[in-house]
N, C-alpha and C. Protein backbone atom coordinates (compact mmCIF):
# COMPACT_ATOMS: atom_id res chain seq x y z
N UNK A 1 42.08 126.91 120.02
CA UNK A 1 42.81 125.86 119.34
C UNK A 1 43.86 125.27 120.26
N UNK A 2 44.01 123.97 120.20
CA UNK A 2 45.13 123.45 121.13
C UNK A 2 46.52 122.91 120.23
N UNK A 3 47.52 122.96 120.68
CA UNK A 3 48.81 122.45 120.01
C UNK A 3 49.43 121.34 120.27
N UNK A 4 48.37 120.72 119.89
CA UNK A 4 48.25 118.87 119.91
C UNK A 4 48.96 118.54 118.54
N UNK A 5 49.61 117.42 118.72
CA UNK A 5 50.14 116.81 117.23
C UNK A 5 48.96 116.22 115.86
N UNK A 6 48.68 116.72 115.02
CA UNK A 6 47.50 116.01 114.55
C UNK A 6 47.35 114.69 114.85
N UNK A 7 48.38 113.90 114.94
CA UNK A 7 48.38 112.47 115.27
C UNK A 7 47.56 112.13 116.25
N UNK A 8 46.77 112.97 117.03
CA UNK A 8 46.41 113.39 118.62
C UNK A 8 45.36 113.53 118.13
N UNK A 9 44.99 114.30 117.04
CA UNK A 9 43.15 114.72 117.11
C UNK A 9 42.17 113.97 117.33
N UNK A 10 41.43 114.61 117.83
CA UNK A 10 40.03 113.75 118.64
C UNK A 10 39.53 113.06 116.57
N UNK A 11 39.07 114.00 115.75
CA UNK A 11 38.76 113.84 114.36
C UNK A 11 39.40 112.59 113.82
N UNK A 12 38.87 111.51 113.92
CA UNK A 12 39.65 110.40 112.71
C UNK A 12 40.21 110.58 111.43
N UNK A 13 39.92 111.24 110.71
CA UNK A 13 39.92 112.07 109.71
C UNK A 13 41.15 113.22 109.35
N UNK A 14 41.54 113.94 110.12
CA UNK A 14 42.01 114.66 110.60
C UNK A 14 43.75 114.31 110.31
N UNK A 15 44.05 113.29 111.20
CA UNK A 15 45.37 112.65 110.37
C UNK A 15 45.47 112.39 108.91
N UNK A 16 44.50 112.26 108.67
CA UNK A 16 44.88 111.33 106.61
C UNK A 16 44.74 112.94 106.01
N UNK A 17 44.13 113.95 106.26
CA UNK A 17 43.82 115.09 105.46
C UNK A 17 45.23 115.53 105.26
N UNK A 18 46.56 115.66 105.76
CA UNK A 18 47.83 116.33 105.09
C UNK A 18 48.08 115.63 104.45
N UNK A 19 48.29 114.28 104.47
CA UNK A 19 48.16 113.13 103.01
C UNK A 19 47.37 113.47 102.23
N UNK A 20 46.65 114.01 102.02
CA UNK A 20 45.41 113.70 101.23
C UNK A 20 45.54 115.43 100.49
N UNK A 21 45.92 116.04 101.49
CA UNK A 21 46.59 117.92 100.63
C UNK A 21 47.51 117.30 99.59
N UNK A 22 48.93 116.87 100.27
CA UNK A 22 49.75 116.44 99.54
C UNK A 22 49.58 115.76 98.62
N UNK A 23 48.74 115.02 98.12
CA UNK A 23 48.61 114.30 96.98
C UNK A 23 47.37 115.46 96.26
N UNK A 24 47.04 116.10 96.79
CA UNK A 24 45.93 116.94 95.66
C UNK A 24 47.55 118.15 95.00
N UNK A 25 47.88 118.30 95.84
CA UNK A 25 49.00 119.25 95.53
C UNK A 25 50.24 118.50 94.39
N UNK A 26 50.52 117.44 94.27
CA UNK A 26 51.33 116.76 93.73
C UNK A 26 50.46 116.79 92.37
N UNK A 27 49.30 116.55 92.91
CA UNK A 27 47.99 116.11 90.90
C UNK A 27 48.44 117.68 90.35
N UNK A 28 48.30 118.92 91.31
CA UNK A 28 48.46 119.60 90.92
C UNK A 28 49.42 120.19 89.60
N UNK A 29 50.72 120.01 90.19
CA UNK A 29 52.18 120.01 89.44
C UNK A 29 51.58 119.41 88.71
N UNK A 30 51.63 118.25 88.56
CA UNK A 30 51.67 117.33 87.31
C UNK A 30 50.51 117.65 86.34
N UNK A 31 49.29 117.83 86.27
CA UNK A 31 48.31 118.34 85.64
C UNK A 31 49.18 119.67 84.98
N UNK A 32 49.42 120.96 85.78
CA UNK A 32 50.23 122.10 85.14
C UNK A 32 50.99 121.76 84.10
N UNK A 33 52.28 120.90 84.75
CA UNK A 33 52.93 120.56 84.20
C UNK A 33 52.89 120.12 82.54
N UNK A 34 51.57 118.84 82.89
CA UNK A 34 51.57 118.03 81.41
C UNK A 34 50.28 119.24 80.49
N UNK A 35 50.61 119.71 81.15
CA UNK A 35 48.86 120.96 79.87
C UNK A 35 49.99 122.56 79.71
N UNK A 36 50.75 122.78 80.36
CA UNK A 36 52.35 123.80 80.37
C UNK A 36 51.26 124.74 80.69
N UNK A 37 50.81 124.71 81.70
CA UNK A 37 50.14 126.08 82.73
C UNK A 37 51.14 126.26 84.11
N UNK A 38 50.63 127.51 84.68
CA UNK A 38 50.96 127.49 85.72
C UNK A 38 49.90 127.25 87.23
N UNK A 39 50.78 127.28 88.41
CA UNK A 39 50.35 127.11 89.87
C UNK A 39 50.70 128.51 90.38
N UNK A 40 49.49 128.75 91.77
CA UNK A 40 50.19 129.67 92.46
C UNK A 40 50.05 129.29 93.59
N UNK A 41 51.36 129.05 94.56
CA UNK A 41 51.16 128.92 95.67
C UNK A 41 51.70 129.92 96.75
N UNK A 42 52.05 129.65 98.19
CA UNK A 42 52.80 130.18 98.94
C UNK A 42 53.49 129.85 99.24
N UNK A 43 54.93 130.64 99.76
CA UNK A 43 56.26 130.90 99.88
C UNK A 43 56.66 131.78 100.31
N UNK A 44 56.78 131.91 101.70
CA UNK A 44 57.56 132.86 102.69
C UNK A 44 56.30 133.70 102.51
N UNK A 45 54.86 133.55 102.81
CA UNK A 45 54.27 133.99 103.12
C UNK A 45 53.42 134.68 101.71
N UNK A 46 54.11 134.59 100.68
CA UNK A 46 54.11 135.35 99.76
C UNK A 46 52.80 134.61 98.08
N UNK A 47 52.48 134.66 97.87
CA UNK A 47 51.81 134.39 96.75
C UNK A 47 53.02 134.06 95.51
N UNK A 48 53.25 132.85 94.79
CA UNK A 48 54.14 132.90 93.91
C UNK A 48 53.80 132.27 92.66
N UNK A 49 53.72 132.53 91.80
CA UNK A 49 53.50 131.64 90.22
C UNK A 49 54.30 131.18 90.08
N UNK A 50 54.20 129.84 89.64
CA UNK A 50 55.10 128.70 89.29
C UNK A 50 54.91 128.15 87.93
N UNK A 51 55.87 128.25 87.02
CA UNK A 51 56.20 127.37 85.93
C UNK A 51 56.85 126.68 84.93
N UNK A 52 56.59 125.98 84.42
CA UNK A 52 57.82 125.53 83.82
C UNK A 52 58.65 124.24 84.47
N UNK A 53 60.06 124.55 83.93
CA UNK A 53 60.98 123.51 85.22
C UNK A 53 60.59 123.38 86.43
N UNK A 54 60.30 125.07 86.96
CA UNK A 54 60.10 124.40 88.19
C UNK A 54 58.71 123.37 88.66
N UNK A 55 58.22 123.43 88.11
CA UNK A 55 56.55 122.59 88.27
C UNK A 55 57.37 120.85 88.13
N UNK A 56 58.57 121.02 87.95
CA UNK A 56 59.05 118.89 88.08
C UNK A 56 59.05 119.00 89.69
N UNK A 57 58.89 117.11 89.36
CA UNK A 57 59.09 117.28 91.40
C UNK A 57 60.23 117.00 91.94
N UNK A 58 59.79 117.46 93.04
CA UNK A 58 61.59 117.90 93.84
C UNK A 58 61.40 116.73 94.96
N UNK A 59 62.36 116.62 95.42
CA UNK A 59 62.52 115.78 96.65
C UNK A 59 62.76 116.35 97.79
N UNK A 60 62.12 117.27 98.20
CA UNK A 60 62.23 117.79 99.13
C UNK A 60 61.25 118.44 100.53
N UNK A 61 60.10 117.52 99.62
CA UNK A 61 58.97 117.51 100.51
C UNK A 61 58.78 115.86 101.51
């Protein structure tokens, strides 16, 4: 693997896919959110369930 900026990848494709996480991840929250389930993601390496308040979005991504 090389430690090229994705912006760099040979793959056209390749750039739009963290856009394209990020918005599957955002449907995510919000789907949870509006049906009051939870998510599990990672955090400090860790596996975490998420719900509730915290499933609103933050500004910090």
């Amino acid at each position: 693997m090389s430690a090229r900026p994705i912006s760099q990848a040979r793959d056209r494709d390749l750039p739009a896919s963290l856009a394209a996480l990020r918005r599957a991840a955002a449907a995510a929250r919000e789907t949870a959110a509006r049906t009051g389930t939870a998510i599990v993601i990672v955090r400090d390496r860790k596996m975490v369930r998420v719900a509730g308040p915290a499933l609103q979005p933050s500004r910090e991504r």
